[in-house]
PDB file of N, CA and C in Angstrom:
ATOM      1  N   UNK A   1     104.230  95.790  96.376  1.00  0.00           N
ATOM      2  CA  UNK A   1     103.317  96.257  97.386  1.00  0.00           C
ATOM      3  C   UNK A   1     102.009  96.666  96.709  1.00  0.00           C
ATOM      4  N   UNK A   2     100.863  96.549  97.239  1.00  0.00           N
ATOM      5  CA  UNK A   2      99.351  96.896  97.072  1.00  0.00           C
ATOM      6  C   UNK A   2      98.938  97.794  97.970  1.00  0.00           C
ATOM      7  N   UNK A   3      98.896  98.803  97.359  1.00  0.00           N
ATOM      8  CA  UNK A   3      97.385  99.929  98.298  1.00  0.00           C
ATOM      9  C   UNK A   3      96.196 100.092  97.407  1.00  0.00           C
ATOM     10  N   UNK A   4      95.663 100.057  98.236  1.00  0.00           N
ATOM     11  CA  UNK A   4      94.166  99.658  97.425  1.00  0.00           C
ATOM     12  C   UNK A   4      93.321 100.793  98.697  1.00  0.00           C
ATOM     13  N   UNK A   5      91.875 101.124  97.908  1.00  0.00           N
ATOM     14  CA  UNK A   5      90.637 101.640  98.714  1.00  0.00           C
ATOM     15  C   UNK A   5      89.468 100.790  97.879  1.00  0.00           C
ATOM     16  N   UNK A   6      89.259 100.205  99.009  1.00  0.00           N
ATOM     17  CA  UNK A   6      87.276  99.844  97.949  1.00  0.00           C
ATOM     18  C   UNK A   6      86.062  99.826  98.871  1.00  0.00           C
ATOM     19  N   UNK A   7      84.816 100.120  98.163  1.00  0.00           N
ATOM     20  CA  UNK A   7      83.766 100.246  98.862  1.00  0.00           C
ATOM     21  C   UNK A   7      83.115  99.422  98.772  1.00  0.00           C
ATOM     22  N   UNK A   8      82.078  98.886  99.574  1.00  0.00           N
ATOM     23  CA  UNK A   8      81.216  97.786  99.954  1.00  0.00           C
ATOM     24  C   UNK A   8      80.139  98.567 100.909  1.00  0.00           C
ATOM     25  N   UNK A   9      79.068  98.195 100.196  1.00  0.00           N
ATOM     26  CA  UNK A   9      77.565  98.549 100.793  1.00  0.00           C
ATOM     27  C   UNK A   9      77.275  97.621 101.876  1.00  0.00           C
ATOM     28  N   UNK A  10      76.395  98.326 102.571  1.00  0.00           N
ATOM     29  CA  UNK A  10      76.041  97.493 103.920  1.00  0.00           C
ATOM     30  C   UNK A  10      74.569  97.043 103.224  1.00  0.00           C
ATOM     31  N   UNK A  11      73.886  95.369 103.413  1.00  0.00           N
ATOM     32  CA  UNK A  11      72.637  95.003 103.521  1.00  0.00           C
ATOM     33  C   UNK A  11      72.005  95.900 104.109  1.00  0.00           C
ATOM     34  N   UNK A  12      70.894  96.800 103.328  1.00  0.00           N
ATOM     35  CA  UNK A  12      69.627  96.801 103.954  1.00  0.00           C
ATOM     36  C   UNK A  12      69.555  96.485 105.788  1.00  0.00           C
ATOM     37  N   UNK A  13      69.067  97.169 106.220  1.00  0.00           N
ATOM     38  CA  UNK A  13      68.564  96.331 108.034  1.00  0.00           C
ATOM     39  C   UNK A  13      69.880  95.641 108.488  1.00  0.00           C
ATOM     40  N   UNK A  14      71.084  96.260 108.188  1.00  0.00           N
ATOM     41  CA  UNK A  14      72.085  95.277 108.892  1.00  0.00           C
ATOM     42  C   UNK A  14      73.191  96.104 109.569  1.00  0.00           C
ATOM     43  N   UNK A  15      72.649  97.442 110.033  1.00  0.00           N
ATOM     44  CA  UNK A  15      73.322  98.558 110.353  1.00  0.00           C
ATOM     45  C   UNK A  15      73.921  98.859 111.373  1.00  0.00           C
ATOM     46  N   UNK A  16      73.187  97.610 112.493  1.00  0.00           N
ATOM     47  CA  UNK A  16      73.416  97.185 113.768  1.00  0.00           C
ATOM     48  C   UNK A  16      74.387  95.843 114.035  1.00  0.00           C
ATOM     49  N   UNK A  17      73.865  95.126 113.170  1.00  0.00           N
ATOM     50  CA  UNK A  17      75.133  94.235 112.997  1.00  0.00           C
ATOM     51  C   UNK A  17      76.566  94.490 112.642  1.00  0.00           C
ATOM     52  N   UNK A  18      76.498  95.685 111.816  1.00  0.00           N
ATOM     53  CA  UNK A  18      77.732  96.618 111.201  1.00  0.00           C
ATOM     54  C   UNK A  18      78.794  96.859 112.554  1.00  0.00           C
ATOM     55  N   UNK A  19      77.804  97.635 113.507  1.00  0.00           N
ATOM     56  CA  UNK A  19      78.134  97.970 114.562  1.00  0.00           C
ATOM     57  C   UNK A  19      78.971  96.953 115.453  1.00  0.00           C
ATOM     58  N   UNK A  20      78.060  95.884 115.804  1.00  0.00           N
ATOM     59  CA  UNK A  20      78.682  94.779 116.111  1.00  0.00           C
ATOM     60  C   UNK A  20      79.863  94.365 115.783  1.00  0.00           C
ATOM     61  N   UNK A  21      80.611  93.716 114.268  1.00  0.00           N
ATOM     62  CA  UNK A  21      81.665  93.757 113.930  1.00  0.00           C
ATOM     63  C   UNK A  21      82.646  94.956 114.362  1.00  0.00           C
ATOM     64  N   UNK A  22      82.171  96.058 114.116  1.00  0.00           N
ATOM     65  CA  UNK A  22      83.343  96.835 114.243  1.00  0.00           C
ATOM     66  C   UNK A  22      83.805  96.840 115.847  1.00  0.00           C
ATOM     67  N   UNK A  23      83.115  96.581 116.771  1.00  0.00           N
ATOM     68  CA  UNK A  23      82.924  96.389 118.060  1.00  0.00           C
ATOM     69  C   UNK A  23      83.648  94.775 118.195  1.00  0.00           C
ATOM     70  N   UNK A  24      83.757  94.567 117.697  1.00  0.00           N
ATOM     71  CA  UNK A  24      84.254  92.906 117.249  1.00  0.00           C
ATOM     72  C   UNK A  24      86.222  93.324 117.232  1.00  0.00           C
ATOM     73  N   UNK A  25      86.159  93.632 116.217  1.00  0.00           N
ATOM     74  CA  UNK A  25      87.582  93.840 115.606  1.00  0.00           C
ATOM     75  C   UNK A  25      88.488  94.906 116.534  1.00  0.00           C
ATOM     76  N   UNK A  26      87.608  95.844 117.079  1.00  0.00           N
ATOM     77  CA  UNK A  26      88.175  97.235 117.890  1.00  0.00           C
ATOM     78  C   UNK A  26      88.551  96.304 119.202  1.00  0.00           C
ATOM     79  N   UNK A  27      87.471  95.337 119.628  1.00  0.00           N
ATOM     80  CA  UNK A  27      87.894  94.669 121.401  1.00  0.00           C
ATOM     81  C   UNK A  27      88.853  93.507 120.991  1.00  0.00           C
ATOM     82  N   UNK A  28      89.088  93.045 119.708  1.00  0.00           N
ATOM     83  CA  UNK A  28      90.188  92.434 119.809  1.00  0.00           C
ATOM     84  C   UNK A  28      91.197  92.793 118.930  1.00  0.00           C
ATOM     85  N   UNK A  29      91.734  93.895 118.855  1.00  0.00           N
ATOM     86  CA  UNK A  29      92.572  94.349 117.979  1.00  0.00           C
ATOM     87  C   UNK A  29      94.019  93.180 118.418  1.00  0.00           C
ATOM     88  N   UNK A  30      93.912  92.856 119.472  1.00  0.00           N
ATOM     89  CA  UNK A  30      95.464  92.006 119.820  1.00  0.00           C
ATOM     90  C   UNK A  30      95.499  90.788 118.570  1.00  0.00           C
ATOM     91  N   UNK A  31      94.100  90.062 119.009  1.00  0.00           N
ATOM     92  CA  UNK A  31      93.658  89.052 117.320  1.00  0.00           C
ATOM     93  C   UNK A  31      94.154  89.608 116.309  1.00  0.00           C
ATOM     94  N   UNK A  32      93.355  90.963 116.517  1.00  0.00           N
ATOM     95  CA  UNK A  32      93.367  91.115 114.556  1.00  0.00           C
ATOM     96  C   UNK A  32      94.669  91.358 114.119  1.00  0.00           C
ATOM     97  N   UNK A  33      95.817  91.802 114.526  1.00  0.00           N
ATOM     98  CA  UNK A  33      97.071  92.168 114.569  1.00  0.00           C
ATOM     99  C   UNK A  33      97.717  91.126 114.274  1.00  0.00           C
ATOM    100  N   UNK A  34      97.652  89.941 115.338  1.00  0.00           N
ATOM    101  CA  UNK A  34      98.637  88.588 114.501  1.00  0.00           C
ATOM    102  C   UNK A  34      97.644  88.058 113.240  1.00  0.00           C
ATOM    103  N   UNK A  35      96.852  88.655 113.213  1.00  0.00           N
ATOM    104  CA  UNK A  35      96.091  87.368 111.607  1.00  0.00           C
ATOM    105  C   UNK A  35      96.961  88.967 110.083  1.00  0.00           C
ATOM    106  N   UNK A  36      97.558  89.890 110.866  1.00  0.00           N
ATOM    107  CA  UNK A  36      98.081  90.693 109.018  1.00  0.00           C
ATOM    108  C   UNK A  36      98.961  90.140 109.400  1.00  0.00           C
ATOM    109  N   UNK A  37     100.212  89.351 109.836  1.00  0.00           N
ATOM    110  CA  UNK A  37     101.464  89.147 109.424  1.00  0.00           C
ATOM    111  C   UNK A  37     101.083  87.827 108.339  1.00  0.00           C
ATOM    112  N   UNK A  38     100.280  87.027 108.437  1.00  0.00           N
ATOM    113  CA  UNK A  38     100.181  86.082 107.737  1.00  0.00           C
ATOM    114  C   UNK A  38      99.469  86.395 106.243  1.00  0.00           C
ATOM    115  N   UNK A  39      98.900  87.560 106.567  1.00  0.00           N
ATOM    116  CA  UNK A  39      98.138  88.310 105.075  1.00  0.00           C
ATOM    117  C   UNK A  39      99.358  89.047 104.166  1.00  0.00           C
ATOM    118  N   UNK A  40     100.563  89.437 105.178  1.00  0.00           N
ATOM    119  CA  UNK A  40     101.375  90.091 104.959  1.00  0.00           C
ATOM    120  C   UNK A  40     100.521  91.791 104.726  1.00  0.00           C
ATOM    121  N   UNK A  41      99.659  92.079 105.611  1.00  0.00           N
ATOM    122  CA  UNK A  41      98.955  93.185 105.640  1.00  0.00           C
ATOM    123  C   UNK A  41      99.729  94.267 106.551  1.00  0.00           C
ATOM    124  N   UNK A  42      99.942  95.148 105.849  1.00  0.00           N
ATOM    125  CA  UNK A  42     100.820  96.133 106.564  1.00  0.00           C
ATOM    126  C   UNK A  42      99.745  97.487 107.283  1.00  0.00           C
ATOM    127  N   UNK A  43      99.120  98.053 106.980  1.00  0.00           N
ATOM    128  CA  UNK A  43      97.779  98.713 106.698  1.00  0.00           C
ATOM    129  C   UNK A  43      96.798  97.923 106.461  1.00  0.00           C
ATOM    130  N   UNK A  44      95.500  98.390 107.534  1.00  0.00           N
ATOM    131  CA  UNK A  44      94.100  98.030 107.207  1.00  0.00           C
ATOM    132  C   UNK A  44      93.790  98.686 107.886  1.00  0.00           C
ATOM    133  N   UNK A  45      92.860  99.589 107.170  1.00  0.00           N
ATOM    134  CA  UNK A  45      91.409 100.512 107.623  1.00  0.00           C
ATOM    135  C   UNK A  45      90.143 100.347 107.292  1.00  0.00           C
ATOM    136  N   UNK A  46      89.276 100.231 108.413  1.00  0.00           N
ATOM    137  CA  UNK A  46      88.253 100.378 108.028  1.00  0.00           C
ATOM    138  C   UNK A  46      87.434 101.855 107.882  1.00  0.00           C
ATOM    139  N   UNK A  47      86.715 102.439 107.293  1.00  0.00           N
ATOM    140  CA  UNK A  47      85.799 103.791 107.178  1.00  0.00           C
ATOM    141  C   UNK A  47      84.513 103.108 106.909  1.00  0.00           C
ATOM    142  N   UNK A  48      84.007 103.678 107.590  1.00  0.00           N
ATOM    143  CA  UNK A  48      82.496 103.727 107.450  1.00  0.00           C
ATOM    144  C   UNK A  48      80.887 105.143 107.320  1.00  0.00           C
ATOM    145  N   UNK A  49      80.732 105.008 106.337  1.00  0.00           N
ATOM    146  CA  UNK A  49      79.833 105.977 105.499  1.00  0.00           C
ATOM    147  C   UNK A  49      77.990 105.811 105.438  1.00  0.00           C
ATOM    148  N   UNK A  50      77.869 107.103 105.663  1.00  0.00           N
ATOM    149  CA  UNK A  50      76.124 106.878 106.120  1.00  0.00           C
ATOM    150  C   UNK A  50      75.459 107.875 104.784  1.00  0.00           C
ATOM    151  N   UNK A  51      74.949 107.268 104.197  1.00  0.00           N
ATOM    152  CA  UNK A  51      74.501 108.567 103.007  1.00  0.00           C
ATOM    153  C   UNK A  51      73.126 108.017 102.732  1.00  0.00           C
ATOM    154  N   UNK A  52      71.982 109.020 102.076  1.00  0.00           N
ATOM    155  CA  UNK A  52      70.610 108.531 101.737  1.00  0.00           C
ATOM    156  C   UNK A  52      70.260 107.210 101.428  1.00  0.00           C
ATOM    157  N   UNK A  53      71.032 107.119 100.468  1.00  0.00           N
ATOM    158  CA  UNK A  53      71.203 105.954  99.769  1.00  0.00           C
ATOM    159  C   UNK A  53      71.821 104.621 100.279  1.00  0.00           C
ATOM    160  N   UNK A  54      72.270 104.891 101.301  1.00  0.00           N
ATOM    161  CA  UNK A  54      72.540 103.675 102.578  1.00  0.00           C
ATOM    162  C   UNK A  54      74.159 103.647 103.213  1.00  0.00           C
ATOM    163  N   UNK A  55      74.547 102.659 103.636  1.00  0.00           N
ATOM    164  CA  UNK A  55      75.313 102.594 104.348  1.00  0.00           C
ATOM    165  C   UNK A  55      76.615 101.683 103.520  1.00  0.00           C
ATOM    166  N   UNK A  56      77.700 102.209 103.904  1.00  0.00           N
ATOM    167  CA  UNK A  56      78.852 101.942 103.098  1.00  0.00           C
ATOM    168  C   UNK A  56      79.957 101.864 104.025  1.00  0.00           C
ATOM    169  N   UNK A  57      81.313 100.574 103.822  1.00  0.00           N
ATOM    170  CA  UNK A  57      82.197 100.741 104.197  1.00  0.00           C
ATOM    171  C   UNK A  57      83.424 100.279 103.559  1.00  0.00           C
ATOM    172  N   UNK A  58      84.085 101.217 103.635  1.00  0.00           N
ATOM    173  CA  UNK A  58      85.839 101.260 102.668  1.00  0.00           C
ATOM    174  C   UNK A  58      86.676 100.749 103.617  1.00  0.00           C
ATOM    175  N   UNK A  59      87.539 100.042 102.540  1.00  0.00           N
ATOM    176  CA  UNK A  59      88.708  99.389 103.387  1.00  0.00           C
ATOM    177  C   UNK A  59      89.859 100.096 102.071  1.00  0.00           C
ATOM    178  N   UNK A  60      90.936 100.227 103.602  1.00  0.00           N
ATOM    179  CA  UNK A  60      92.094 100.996 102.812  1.00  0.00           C
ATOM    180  C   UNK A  60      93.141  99.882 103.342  1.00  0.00           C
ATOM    181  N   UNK A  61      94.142  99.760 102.290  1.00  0.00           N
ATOM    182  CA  UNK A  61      94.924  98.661 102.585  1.00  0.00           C
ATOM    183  C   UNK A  61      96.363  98.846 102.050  1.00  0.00           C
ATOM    184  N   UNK A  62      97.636  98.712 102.799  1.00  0.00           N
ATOM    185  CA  UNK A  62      98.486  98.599 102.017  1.00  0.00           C
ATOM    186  C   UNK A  62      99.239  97.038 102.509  1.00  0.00           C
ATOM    187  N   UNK A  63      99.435  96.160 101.079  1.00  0.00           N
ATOM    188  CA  UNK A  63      99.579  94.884 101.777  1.00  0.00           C
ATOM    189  C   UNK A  63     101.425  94.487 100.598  1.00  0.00           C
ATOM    190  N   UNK A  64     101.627  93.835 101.210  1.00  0.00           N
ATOM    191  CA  UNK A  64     103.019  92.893 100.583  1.00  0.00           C
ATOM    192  C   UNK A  64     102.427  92.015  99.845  1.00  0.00           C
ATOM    193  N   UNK A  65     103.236  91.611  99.023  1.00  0.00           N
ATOM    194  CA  UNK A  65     103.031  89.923  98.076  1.00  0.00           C
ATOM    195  C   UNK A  65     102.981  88.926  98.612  1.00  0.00           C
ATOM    196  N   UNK A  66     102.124  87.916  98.183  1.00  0.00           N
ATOM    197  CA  UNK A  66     101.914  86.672  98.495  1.00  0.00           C
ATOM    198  C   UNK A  66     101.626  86.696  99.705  1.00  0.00           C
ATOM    199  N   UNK A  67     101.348  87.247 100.748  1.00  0.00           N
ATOM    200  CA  UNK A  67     100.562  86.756 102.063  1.00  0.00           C
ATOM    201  C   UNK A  67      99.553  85.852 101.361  1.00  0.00           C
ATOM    202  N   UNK A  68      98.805  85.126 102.233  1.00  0.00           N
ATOM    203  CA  UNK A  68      97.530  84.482 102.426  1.00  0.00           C
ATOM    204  C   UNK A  68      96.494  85.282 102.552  1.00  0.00           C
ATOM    205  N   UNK A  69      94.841  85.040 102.021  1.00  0.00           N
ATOM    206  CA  UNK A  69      94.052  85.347 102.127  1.00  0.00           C
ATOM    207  C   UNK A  69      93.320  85.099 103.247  1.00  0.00           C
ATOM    208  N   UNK A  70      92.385  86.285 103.768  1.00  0.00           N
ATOM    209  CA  UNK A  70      91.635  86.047 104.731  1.00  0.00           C
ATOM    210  C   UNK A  70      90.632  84.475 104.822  1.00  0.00           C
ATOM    211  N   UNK A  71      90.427  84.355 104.027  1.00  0.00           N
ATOM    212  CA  UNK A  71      89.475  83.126 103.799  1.00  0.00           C
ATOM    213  C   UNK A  71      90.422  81.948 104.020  1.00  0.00           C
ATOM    214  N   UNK A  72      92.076  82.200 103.856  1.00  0.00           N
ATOM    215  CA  UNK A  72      92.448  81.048 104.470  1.00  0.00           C
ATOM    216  C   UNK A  72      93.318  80.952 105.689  1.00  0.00           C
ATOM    217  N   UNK A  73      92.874  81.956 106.459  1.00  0.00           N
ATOM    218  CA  UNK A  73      93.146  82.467 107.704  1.00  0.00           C
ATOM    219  C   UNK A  73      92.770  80.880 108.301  1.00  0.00           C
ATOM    220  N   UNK A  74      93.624  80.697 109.694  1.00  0.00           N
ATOM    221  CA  UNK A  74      92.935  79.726 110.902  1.00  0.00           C
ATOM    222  C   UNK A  74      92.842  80.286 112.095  1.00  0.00           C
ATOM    223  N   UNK A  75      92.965  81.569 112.006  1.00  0.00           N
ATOM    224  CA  UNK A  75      92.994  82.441 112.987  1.00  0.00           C
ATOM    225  C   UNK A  75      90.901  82.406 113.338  1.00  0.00           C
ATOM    226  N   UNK A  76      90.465  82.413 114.305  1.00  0.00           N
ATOM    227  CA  UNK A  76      89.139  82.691 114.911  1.00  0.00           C
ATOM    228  C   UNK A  76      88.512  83.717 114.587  1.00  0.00           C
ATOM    229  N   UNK A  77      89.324  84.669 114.969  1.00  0.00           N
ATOM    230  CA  UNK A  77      88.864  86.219 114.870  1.00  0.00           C
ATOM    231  C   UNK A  77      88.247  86.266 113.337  1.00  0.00           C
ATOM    232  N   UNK A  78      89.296  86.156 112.152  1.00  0.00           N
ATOM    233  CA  UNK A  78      89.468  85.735 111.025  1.00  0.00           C
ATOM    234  C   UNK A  78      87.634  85.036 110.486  1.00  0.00           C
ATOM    235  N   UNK A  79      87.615  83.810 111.136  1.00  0.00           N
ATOM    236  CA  UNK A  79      86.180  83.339 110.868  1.00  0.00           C
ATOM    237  C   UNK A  79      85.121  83.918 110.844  1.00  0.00           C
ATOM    238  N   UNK A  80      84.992  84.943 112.728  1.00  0.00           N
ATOM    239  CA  UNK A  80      83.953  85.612 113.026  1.00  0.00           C
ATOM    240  C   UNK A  80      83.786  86.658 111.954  1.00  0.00           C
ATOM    241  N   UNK A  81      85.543  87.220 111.409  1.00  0.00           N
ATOM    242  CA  UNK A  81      85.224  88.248 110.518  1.00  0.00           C
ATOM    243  C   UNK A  81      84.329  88.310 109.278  1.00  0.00           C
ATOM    244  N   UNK A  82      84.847  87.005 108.944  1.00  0.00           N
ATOM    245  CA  UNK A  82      84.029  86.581 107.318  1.00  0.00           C
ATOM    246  C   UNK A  82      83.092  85.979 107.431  1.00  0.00           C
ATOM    247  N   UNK A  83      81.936  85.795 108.628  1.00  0.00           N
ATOM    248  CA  UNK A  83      80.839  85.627 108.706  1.00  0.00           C
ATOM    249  C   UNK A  83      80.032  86.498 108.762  1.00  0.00           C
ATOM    250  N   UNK A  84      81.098  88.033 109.579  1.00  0.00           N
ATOM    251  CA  UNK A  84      79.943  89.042 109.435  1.00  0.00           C
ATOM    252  C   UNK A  84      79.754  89.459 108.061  1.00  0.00           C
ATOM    253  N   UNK A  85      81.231  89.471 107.322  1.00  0.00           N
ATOM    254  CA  UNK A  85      80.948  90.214 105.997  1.00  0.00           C
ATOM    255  C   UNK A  85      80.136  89.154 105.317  1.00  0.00           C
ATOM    256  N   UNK A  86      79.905  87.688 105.537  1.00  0.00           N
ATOM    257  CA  UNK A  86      78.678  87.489 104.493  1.00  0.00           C
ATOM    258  C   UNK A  86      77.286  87.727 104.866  1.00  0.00           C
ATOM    259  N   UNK A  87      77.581  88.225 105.954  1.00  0.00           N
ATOM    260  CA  UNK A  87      76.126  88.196 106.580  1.00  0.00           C
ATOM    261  C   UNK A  87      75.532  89.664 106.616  1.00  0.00           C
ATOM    262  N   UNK A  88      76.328  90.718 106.261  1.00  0.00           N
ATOM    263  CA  UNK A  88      76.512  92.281 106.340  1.00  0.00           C
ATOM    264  C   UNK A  88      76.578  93.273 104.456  1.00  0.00           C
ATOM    265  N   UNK A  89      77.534  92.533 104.323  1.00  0.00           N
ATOM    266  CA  UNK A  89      77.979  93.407 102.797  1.00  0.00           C
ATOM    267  C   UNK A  89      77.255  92.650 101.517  1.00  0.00           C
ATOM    268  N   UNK A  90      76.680  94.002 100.896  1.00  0.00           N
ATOM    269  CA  UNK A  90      75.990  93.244  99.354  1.00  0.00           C
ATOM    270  C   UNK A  90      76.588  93.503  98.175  1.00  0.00           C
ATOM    271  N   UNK A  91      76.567  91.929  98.148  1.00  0.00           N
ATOM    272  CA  UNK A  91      78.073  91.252  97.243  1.00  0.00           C
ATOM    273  C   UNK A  91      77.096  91.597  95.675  1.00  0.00           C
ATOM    274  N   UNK A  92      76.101  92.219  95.804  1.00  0.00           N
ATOM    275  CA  UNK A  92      75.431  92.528  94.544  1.00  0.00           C
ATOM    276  C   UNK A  92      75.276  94.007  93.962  1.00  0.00           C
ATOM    277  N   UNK A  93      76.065  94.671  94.792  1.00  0.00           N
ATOM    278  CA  UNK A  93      76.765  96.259  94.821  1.00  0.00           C
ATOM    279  C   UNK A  93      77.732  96.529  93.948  1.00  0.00           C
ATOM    280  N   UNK A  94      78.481  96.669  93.273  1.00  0.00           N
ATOM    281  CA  UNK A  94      78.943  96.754  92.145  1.00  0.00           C
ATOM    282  C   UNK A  94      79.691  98.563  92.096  1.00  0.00           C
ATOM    283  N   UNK A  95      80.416  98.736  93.108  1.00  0.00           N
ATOM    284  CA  UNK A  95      81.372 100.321  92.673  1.00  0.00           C
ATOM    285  C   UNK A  95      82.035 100.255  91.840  1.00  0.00           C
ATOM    286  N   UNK A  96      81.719 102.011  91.404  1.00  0.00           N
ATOM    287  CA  UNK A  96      82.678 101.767  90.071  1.00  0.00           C
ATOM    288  C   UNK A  96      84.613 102.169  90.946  1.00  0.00           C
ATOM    289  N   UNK A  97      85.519 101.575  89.866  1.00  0.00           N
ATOM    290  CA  UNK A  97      86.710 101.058  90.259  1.00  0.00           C
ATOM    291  C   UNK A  97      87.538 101.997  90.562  1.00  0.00           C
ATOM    292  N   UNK A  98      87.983 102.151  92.183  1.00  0.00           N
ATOM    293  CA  UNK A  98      88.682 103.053  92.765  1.00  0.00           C
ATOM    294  C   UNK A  98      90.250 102.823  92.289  1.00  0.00           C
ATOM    295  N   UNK A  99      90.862 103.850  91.416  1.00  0.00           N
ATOM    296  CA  UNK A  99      92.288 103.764  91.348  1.00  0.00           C
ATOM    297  C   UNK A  99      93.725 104.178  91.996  1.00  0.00           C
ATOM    298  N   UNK A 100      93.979 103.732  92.508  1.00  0.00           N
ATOM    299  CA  UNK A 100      95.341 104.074  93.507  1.00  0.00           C
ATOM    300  C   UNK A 100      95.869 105.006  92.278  1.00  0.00           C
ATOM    301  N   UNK A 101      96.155 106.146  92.516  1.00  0.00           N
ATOM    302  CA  UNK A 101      96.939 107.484  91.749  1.00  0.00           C
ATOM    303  C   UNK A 101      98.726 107.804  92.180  1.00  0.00           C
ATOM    304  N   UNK A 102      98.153 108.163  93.356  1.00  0.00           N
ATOM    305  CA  UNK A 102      99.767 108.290  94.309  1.00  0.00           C
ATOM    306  C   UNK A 102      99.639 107.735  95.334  1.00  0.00           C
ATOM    307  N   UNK A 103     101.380 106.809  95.817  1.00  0.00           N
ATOM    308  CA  UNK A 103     101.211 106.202  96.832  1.00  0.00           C
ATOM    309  C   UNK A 103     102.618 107.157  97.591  1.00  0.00           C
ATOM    310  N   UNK A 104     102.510 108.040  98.869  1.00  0.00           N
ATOM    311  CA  UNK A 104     103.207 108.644  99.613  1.00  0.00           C
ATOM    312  C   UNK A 104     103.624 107.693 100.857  1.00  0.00           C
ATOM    313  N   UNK A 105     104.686 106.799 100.426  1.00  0.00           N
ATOM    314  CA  UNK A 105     105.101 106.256 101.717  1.00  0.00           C
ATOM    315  C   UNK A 105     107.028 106.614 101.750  1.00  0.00           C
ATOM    316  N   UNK A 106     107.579 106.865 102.515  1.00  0.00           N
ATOM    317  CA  UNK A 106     109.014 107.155 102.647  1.00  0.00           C
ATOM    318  C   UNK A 106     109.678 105.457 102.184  1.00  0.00           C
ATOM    319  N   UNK A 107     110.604 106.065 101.850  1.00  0.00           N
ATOM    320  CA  UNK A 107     111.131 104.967 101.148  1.00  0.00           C
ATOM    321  C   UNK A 107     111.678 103.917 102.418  1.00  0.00           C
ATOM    322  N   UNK A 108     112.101 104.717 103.173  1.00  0.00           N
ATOM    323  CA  UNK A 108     112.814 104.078 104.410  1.00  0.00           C
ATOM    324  C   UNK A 108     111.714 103.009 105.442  1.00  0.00           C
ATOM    325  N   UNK A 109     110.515 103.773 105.173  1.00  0.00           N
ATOM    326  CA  UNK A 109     109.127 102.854 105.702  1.00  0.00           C
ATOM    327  C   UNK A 109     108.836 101.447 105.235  1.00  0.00           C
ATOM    328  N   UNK A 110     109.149 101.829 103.975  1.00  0.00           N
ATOM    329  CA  UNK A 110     108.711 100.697 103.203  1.00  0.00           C
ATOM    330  C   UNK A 110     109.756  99.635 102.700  1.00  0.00           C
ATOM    331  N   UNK A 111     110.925 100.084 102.912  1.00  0.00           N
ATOM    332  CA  UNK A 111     112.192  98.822 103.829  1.00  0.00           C
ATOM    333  C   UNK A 111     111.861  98.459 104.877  1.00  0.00           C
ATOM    334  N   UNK A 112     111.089  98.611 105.769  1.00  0.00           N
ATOM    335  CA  UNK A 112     110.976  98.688 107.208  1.00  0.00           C
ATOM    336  C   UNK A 112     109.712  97.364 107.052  1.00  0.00           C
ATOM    337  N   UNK A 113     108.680  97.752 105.966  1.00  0.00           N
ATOM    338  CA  UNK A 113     107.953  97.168 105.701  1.00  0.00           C
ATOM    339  C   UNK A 113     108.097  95.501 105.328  1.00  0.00           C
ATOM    340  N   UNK A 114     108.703  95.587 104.031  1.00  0.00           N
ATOM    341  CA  UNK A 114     109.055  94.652 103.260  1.00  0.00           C
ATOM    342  C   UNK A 114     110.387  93.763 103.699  1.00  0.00           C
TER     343      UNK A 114
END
């Protein structure tokens, strides 16, 4: 299993588009729901962060092995998603590397999971 947190900056002027996606993913949560069994995504969060220095959003994730990647999703939703993030997040942002420390899940969950 993978839990992960990472951050990704929002483009400059794209704060409204931000909006959009998340408005995207929230009205079709029924979509977004069948595209994690194929990621084998058990957990996905999005957070989103407003600071001087601009706009930021973390994804928290706890996922299984070997699912498929979003990029090779055929799911729709899936497409619209990874058009906003190329069109939204700057892939020239560079955080320094968030480390998973402790992972608190019941053991019985995570049979449930896996």
């Amino acid at each position: 299993m993978n839990v992960e947190l990472s951050k990704f900056r929002v483009k400059e002027g794209k704060e409204e588009k931000v909006t959009e996606w998340m408005d995207l993913l929230n009205e079709h949560m029924d979509d977004v729901l069948l595209t994690l069994k194929d990621e084998k995504m058990y957990i996905e969060t999005i957070f989103r962060e407003k600071e001087e220095t601009g706009e930021y959003l973390y994804w928290y994730s706890v996922q299984g092995e070997n699912g498929i990647s979003v990029e090779e999703s055929h799911h729709e939703i899936d497409k619209q998603h990874i058009a906003y993030w190329i069109e939204c997040i700057d892939e020239e942002y560079h955080t320094s590397e968030i480390t998973t420390e402790v992972v608190m899940i019941p053991k019985d969950l995570i049979k449930q999971m896996v």
